[in-house]
C-alpha atoms as a PDB file:
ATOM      1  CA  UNK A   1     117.181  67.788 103.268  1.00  0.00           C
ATOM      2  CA  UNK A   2     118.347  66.920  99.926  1.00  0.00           C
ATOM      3  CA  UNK A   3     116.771  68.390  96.465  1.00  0.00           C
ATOM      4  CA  UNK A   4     114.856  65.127  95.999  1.00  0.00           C
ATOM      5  CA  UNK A   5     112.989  65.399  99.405  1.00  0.00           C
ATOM      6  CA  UNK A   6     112.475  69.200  98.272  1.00  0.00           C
ATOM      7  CA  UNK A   7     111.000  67.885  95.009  1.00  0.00           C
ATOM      8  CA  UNK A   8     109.041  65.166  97.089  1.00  0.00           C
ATOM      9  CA  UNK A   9     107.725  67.397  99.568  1.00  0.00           C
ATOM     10  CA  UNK A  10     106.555  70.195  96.679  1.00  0.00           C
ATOM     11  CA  UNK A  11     104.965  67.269  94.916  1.00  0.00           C
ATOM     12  CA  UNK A  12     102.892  66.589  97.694  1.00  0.00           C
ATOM     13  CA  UNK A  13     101.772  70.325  98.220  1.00  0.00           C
ATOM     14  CA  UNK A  14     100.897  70.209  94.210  1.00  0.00           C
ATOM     15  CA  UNK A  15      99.031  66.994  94.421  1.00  0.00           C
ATOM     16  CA  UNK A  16      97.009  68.057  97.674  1.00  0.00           C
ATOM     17  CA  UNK A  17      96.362  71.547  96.144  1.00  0.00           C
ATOM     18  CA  UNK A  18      95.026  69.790  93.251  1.00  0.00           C
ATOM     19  CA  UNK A  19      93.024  67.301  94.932  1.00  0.00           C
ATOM     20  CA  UNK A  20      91.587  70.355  97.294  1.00  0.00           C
ATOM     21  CA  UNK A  21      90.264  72.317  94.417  1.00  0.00           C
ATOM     22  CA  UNK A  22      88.275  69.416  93.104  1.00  0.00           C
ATOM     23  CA  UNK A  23      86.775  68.935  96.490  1.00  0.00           C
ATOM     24  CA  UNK A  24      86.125  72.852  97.405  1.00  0.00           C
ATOM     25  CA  UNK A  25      84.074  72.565  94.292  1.00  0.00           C
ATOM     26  CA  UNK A  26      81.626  70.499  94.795  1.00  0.00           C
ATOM     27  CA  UNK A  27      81.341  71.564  98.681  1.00  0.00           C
ATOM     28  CA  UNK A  28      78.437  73.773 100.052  1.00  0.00           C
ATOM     29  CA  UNK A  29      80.108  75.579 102.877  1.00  0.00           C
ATOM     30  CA  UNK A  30      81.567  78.271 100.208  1.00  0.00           C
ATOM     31  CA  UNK A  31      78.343  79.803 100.018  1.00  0.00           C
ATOM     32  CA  UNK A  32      77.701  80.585 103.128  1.00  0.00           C
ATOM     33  CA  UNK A  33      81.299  82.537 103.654  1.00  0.00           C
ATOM     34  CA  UNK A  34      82.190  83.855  99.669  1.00  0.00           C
ATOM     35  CA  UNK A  35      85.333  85.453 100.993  1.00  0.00           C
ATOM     36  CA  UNK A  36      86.755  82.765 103.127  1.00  0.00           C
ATOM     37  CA  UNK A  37      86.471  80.470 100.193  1.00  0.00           C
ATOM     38  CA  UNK A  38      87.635  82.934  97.493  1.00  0.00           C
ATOM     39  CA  UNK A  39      90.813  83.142  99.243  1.00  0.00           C
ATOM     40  CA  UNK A  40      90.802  79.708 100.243  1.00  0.00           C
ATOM     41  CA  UNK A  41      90.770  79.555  96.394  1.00  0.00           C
ATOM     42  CA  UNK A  42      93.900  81.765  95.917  1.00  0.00           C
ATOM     43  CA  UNK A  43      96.019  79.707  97.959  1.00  0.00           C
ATOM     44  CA  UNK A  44      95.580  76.539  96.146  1.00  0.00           C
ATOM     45  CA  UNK A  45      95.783  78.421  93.024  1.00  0.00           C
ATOM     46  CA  UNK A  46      99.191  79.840  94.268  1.00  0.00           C
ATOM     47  CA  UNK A  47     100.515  77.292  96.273  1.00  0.00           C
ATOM     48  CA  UNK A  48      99.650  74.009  92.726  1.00  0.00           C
ATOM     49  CA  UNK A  49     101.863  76.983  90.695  1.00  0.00           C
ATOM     50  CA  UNK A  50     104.315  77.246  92.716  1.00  0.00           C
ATOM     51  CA  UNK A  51     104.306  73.970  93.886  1.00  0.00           C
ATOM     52  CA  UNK A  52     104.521  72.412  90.411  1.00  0.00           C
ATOM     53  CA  UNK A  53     107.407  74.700  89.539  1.00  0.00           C
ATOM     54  CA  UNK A  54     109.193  73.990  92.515  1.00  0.00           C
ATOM     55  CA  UNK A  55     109.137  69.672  92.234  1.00  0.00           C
ATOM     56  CA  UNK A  56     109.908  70.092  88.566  1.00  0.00           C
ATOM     57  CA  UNK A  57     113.375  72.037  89.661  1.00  0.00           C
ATOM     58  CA  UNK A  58     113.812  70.520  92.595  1.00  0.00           C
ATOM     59  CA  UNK A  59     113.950  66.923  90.568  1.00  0.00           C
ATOM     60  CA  UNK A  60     117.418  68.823  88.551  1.00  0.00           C
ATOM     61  CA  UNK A  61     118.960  69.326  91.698  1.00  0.00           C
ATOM     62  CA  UNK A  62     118.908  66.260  93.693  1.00  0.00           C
ATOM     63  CA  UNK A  63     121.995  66.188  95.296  1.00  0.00           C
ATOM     64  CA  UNK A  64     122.199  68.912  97.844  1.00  0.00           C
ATOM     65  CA  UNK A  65     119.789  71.274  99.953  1.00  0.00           C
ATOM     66  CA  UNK A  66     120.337  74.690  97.859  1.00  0.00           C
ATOM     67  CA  UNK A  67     117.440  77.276  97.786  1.00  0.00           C
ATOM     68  CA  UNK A  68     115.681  76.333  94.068  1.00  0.00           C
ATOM     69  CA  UNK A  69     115.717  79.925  93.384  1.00  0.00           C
ATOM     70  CA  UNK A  70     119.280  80.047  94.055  1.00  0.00           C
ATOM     71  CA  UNK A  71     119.885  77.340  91.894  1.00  0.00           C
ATOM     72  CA  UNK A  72     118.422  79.061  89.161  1.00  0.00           C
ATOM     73  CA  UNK A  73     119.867  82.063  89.795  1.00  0.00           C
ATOM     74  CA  UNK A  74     123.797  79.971  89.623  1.00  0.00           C
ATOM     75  CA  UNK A  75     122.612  77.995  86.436  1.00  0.00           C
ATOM     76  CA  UNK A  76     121.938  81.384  84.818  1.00  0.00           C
ATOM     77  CA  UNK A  77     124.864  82.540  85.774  1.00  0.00           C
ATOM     78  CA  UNK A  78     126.615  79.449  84.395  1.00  0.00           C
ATOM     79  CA  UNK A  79     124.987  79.606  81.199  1.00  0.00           C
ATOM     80  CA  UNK A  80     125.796  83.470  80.567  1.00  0.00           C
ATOM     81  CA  UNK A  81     129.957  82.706  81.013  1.00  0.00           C
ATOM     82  CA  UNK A  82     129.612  79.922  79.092  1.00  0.00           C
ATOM     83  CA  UNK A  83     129.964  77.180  81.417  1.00  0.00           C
ATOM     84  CA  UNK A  84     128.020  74.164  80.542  1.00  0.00           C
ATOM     85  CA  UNK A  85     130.809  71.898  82.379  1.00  0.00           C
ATOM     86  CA  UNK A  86     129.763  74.026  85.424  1.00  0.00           C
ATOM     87  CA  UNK A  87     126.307  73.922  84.844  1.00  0.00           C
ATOM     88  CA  UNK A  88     126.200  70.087  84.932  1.00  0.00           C
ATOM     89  CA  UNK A  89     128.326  69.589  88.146  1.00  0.00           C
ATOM     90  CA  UNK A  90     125.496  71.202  89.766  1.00  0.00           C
ATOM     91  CA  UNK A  91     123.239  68.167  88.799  1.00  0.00           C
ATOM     92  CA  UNK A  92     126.070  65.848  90.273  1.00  0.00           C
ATOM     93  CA  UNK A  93     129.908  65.305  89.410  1.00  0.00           C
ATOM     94  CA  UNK A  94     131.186  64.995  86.525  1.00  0.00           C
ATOM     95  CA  UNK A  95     132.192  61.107  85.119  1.00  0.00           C
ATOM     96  CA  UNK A  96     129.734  60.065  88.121  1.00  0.00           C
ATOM     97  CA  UNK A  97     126.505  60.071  86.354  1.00  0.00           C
ATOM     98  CA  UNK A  98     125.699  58.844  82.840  1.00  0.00           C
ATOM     99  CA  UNK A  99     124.870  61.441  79.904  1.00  0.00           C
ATOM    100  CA  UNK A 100     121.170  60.733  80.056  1.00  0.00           C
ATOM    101  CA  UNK A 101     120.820  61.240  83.946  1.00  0.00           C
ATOM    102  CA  UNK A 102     122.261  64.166  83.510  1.00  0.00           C
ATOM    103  CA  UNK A 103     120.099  65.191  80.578  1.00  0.00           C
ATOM    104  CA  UNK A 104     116.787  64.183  82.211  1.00  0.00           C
ATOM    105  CA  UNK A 105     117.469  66.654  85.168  1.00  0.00           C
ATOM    106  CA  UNK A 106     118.719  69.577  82.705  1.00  0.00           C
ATOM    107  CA  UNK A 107     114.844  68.148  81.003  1.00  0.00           C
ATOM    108  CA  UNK A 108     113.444  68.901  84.546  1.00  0.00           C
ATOM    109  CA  UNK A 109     115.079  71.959  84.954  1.00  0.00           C
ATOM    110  CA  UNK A 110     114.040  73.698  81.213  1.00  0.00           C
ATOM    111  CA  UNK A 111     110.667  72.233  82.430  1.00  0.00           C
ATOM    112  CA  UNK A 112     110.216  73.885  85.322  1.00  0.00           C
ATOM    113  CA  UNK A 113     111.878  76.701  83.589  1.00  0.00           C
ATOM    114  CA  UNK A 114     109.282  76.840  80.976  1.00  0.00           C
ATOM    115  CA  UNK A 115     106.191  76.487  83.142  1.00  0.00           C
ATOM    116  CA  UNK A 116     107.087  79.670  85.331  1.00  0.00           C
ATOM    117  CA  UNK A 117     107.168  81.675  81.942  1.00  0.00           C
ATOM    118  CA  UNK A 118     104.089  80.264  80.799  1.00  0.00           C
ATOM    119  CA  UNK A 119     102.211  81.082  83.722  1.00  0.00           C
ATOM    120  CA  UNK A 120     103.401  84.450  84.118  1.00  0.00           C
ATOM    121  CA  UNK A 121     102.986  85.164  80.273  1.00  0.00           C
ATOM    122  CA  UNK A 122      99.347  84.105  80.465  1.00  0.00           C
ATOM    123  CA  UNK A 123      98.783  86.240  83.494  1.00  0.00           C
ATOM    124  CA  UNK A 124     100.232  89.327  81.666  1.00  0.00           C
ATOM    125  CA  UNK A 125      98.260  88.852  78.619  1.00  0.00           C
ATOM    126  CA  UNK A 126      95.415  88.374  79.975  1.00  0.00           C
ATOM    127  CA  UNK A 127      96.112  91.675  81.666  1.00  0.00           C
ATOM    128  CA  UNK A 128      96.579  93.569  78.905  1.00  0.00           C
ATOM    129  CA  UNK A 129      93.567  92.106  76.620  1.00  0.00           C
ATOM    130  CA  UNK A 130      91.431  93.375  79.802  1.00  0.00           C
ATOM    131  CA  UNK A 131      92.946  96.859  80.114  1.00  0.00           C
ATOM    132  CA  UNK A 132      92.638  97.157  76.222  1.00  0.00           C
ATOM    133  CA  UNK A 133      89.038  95.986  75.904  1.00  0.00           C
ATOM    134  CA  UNK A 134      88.033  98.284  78.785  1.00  0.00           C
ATOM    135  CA  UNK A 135      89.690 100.595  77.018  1.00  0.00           C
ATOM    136  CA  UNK A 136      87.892 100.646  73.583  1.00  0.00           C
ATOM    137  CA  UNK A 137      84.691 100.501  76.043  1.00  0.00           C
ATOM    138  CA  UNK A 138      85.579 103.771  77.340  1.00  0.00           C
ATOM    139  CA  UNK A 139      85.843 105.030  74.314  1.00  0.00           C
ATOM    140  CA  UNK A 140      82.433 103.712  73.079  1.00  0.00           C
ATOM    141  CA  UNK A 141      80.597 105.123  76.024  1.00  0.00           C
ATOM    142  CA  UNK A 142      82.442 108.851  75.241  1.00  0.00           C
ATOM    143  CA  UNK A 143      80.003 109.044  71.670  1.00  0.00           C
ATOM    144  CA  UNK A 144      77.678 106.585  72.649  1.00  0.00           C
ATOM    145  CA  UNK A 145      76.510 106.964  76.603  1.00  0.00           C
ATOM    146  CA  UNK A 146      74.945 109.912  78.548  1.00  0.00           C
ATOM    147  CA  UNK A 147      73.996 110.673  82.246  1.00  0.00           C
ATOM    148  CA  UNK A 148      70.128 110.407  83.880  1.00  0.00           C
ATOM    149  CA  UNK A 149      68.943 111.575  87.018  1.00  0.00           C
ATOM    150  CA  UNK A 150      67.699 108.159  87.408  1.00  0.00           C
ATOM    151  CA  UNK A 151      70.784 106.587  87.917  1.00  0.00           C
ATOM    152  CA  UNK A 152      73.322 109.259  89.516  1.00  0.00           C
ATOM    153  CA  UNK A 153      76.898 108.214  88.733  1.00  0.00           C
ATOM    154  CA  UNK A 154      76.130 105.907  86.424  1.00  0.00           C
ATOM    155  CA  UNK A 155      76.093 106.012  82.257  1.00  0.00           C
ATOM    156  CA  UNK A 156      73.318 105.282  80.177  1.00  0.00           C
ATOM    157  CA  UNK A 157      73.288 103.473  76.809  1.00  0.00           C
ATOM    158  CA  UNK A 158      70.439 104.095  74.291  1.00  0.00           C
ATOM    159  CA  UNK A 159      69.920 100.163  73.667  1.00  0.00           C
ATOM    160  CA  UNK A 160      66.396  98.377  74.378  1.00  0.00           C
ATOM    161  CA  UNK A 161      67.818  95.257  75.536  1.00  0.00           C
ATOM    162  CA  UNK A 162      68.780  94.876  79.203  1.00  0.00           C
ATOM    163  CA  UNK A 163      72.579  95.807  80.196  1.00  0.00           C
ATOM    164  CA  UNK A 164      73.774  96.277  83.535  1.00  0.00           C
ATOM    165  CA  UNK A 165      77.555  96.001  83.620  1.00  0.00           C
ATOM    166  CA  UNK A 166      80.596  97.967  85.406  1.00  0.00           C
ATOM    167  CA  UNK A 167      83.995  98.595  83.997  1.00  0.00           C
ATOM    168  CA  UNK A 168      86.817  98.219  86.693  1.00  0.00           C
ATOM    169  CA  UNK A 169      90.235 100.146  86.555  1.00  0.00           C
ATOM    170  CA  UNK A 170      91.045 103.778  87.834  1.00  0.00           C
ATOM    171  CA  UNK A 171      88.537 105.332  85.279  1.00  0.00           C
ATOM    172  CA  UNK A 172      85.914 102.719  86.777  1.00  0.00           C
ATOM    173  CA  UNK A 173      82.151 103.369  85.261  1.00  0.00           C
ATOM    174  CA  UNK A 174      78.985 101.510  86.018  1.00  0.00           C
ATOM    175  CA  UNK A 175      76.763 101.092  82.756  1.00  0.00           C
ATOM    176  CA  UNK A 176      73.433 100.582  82.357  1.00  0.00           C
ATOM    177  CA  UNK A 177      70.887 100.790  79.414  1.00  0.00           C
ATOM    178  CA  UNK A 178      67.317 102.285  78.691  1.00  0.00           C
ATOM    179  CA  UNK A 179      65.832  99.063  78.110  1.00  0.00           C
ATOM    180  CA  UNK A 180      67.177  97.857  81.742  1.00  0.00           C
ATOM    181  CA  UNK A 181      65.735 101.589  83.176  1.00  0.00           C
ATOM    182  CA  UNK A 182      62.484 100.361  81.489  1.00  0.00           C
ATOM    183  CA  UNK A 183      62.573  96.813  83.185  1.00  0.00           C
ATOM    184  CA  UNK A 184      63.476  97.454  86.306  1.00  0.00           C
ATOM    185  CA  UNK A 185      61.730  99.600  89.260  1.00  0.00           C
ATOM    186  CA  UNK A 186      63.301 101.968  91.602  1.00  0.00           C
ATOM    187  CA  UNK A 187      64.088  99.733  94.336  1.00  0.00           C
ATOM    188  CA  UNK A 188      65.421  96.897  92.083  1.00  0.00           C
ATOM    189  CA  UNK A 189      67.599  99.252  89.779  1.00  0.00           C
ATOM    190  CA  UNK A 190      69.140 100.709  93.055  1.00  0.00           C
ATOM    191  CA  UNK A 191      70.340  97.040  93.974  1.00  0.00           C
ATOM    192  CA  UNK A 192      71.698  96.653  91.063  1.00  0.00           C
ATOM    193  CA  UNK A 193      73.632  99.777  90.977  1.00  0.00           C
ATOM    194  CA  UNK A 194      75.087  98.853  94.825  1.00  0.00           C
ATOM    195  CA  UNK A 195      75.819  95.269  93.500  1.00  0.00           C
ATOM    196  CA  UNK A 196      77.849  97.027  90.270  1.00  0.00           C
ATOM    197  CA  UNK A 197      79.831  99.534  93.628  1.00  0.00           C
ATOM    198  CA  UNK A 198      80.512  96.429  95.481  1.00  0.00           C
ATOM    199  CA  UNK A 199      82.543  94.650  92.566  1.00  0.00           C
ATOM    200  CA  UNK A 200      84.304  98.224  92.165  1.00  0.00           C
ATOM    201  CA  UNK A 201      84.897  98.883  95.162  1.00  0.00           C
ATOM    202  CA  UNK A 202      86.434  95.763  96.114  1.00  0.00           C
ATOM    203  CA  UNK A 203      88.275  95.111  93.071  1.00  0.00           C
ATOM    204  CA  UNK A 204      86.610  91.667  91.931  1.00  0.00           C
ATOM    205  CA  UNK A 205      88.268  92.198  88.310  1.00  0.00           C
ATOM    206  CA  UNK A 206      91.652  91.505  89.980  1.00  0.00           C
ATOM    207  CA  UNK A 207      90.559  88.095  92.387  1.00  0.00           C
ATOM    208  CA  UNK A 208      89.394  86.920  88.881  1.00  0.00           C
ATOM    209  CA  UNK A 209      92.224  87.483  86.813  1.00  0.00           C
ATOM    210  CA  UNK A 210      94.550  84.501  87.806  1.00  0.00           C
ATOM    211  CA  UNK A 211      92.080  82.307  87.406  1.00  0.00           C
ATOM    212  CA  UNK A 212      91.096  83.455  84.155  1.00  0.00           C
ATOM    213  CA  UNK A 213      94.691  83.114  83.243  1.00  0.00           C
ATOM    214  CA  UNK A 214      94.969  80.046  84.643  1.00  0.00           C
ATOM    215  CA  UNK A 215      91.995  78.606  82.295  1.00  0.00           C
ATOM    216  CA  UNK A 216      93.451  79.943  79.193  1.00  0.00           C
ATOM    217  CA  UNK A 217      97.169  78.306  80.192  1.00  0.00           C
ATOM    218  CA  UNK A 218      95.598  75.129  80.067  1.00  0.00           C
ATOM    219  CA  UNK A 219      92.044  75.227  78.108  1.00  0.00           C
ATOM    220  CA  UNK A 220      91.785  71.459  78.579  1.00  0.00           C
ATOM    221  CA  UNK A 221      91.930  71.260  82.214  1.00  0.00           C
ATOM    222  CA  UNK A 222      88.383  70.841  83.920  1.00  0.00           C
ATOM    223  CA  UNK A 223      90.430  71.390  87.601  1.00  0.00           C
ATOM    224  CA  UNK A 224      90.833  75.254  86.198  1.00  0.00           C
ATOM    225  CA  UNK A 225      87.393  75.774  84.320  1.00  0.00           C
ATOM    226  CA  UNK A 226      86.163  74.347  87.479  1.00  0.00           C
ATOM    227  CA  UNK A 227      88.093  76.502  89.758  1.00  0.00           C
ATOM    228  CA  UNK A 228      87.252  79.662  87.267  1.00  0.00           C
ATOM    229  CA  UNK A 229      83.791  79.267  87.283  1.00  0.00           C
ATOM    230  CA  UNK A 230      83.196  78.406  91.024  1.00  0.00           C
ATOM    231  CA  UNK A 231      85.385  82.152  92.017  1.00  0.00           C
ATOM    232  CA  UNK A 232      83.328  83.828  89.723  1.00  0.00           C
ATOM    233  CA  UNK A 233      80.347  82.610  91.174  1.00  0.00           C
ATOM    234  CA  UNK A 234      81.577  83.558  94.262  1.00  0.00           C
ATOM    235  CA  UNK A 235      82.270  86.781  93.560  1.00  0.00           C
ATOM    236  CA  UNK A 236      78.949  87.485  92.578  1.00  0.00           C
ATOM    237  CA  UNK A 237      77.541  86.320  95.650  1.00  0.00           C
ATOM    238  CA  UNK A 238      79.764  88.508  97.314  1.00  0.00           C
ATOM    239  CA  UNK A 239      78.827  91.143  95.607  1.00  0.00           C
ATOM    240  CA  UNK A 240      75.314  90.547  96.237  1.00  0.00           C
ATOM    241  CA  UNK A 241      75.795  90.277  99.991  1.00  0.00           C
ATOM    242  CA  UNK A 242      77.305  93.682  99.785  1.00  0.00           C
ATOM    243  CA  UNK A 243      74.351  94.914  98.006  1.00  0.00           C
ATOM    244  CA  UNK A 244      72.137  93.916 100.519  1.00  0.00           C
ATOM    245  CA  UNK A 245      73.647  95.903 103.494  1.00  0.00           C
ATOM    246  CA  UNK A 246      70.542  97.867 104.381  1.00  0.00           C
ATOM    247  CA  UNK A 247      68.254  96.842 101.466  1.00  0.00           C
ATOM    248  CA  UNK A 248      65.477  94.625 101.634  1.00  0.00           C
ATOM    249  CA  UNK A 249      66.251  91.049  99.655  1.00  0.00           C
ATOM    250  CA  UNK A 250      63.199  90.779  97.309  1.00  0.00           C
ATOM    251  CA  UNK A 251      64.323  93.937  94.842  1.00  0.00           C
ATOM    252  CA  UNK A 252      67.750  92.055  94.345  1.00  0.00           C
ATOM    253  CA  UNK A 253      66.154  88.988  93.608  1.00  0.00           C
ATOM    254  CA  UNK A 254      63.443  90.646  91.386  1.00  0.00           C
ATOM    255  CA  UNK A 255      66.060  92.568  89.352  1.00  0.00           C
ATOM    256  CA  UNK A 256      67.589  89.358  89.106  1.00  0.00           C
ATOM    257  CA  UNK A 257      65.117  86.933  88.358  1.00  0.00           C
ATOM    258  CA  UNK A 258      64.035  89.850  85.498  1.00  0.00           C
ATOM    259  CA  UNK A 259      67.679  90.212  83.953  1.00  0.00           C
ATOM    260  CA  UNK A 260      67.118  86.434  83.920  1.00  0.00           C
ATOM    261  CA  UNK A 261      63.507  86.157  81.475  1.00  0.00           C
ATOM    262  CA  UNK A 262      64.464  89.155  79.641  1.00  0.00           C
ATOM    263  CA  UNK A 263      66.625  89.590  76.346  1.00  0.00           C
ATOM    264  CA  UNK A 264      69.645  90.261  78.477  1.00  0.00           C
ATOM    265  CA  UNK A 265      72.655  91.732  76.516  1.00  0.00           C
ATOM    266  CA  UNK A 266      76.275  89.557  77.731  1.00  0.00           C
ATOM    267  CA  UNK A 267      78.239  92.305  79.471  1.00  0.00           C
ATOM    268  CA  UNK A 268      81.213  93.307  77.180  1.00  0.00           C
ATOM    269  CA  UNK A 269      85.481  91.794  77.947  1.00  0.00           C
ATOM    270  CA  UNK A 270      86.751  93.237  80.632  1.00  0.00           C
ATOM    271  CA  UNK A 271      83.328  94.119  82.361  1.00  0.00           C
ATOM    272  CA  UNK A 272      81.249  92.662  85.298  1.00  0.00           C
ATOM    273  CA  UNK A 273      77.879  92.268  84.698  1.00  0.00           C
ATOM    274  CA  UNK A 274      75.100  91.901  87.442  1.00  0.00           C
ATOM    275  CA  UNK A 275      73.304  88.594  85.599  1.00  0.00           C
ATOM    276  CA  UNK A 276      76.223  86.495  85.586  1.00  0.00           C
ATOM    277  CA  UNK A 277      77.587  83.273  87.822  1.00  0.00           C
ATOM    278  CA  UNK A 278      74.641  80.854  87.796  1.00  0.00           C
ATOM    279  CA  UNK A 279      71.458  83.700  88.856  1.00  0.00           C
ATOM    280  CA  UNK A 280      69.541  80.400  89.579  1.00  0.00           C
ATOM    281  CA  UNK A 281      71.734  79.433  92.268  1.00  0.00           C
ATOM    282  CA  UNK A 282      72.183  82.724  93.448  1.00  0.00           C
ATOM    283  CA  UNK A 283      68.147  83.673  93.996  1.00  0.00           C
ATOM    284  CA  UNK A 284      68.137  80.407  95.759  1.00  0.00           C
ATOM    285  CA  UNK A 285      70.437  81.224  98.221  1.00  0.00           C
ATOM    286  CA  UNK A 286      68.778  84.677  98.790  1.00  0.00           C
ATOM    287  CA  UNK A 287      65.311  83.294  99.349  1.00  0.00           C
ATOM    288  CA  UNK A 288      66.741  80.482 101.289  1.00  0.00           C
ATOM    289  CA  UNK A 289      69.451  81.937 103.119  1.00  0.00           C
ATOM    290  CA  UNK A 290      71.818  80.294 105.432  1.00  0.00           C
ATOM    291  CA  UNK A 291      73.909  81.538 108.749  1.00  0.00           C
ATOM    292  CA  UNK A 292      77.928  82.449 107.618  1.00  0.00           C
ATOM    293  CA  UNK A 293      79.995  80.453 108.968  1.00  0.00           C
ATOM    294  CA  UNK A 294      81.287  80.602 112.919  1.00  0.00           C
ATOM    295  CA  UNK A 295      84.036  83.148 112.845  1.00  0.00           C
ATOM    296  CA  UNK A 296      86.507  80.362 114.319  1.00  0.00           C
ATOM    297  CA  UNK A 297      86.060  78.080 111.170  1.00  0.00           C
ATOM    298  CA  UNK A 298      86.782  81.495 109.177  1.00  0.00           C
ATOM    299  CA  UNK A 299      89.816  82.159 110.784  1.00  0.00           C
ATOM    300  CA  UNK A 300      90.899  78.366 110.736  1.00  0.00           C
ATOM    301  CA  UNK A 301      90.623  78.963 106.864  1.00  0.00           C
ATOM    302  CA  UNK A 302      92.417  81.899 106.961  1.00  0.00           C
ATOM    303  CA  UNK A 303      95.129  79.599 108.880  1.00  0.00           C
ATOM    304  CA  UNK A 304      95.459  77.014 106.401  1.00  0.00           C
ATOM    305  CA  UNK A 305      95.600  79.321 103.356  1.00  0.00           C
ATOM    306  CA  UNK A 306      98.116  81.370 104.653  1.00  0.00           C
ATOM    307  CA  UNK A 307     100.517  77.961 105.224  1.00  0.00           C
ATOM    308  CA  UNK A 308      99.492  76.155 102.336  1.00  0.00           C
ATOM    309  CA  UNK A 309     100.975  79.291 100.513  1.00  0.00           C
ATOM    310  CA  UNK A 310     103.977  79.499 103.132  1.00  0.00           C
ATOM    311  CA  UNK A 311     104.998  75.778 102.483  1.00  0.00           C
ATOM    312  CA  UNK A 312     105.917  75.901  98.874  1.00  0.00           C
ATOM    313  CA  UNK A 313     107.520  79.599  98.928  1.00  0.00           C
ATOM    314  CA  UNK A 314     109.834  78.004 102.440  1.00  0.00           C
ATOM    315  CA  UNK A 315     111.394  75.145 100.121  1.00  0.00           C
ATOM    316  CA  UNK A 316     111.235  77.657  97.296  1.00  0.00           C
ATOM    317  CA  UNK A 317     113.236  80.434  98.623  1.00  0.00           C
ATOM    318  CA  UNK A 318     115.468  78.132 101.498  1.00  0.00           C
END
């Protein structure tokens, strides 16, 4: 295959990715399997990047079938010795194409160029602002928070307003205050405090991160603010399933639908909080629960994420 069918075919994969995240969400079915769709969710998160990348280079090298990365690695090359006469034979022989062809696919190239940065910038500094805020948090809680024997493991903030939050990272803490102590009873402040383990446990901070990123790379997109709000709804939901392993639904919901009428303080950046992702949808689908689905559609999910990631890396790296 030439460059141009790579481009076409990575097109394709960016355009479908796209036009699957607008459909997953508005669907139901996610809800009844959080993981399956949260890493449904991944893939066309990684596979539209990667994609988009791809067709962008792919467009600058249109005359043979070289591996895009490989290209990029040569053009670099070119660039650093100073070649530029070599660096445009590789978007098609000299004297054969006019000046502006040739600048449109050197355009495609910077392009594609550009995005990759961007995307990887935003994921690193979104990164960082986490680690830092969670840092200053830690800090807080050393002059500010305390232990109590009713909540073992946990730290405890002298604040009357209700606060239930954890802080992910290798120093993870789960952080609740007096006035949620006050609110809550024993049953429903011990669901809360398994719903906080399950999010550290299973590292939630990190499935949310790219798609945080994601939002803030392009703020006016309602594809990624879509696709960011529907994972961290997920999450949630995931987390409360874990919670309920062995605990009876009604103190989840209670502590819920309590976080929800009281005076319930935002958890800080860089924190999950247990009253967050839509707690209206989520008490509806605990009091009206519905059967996960069969393990065959679950692994059929698993299928097509795992290719829809595989086909843009294949014309990618190839």
């Amino acid at each position: 295959m030439t460059g141009l069918e790579d481009a076409a075919l990575l097109a394709v994969v960016a355009i479908g990715s796209a036009f699957g995240a607008s459909a997953l969400v508005h669907a139901s079915w996610p809800r009844r399997s959080p993981a399956a769709a949260i890493l449904l969710w991944q893939a066309l998160g990684l596979a539209s990047g990667l994609a988009a990348v791809g067709t962008l280079i792919g467009l600058a090298m249109p005359a043979s079938k070289i591996g895009v990365v490989r290209s990029v690695l040569r053009a670099g090359a070119l660039l650093r010795t100073g070649n530029v006469f070599g660096l445009t034979g590789m978007f098609g022989a000299q004297g054969d194409l006019p000046t502006a062809v040739v600048a449109i696919r050197l355009t495609c190239l910077a392009a594609g160029l550009v995005l990759l940065a961007l995307l990887c910038w935003v994921l690193v500094a979104v990164s960082v602002a986490a680690v830092q805020a969670r840092r200053r948090q830690r800090a807080l809680l050393t002059l500010l928070a305390h232990g109590d024997p009713k909540v073992p493991g946990a730290l405890v903030v002298d604040y009357p307003s209700a606060a239930a939050y954890c802080l992910p990272g290798l120093r993870s803490q789960i952080v609740v205050s007096v006035g949620t102590l006050e609110l809550l009873g024993r049953g429903e402040l011990a669901a809360v405090l398994a719903h906080e383990r399950a999010h550290l446990r299973e590292r939630h901070d990190l499935v949310l991160l790219p798609f945080t990123a994601l939002r803030r790379a392009f703020p006016r997109s309602a594809t990624c603010t879509d696709a960011c709000r529907s994972v961290a709804l997920l999450v949630e939901m995931l987390a409360d399933d874990r919670a309920l392993r062995g605990r009876p639904t009604r103190e989840l919901v209670s502590a819920l639908v309590r976080f929800g009428t009281a005076d319930a303080y935002p958890a800080p950046a860089g924190a999950l909080a247990a009253a967050e992702g839509e707690v209206a949808a989520r008490v509806t689908r605990l009091l009206q629960p519905v059967r996960p689905l069969p393990t065959a559609v679950v692994l059929a999910i698993c299928l097509a994420s795992a290719l829809l990631v595989a086909a843009p890396i294949t014309l990618l790296v190839i």
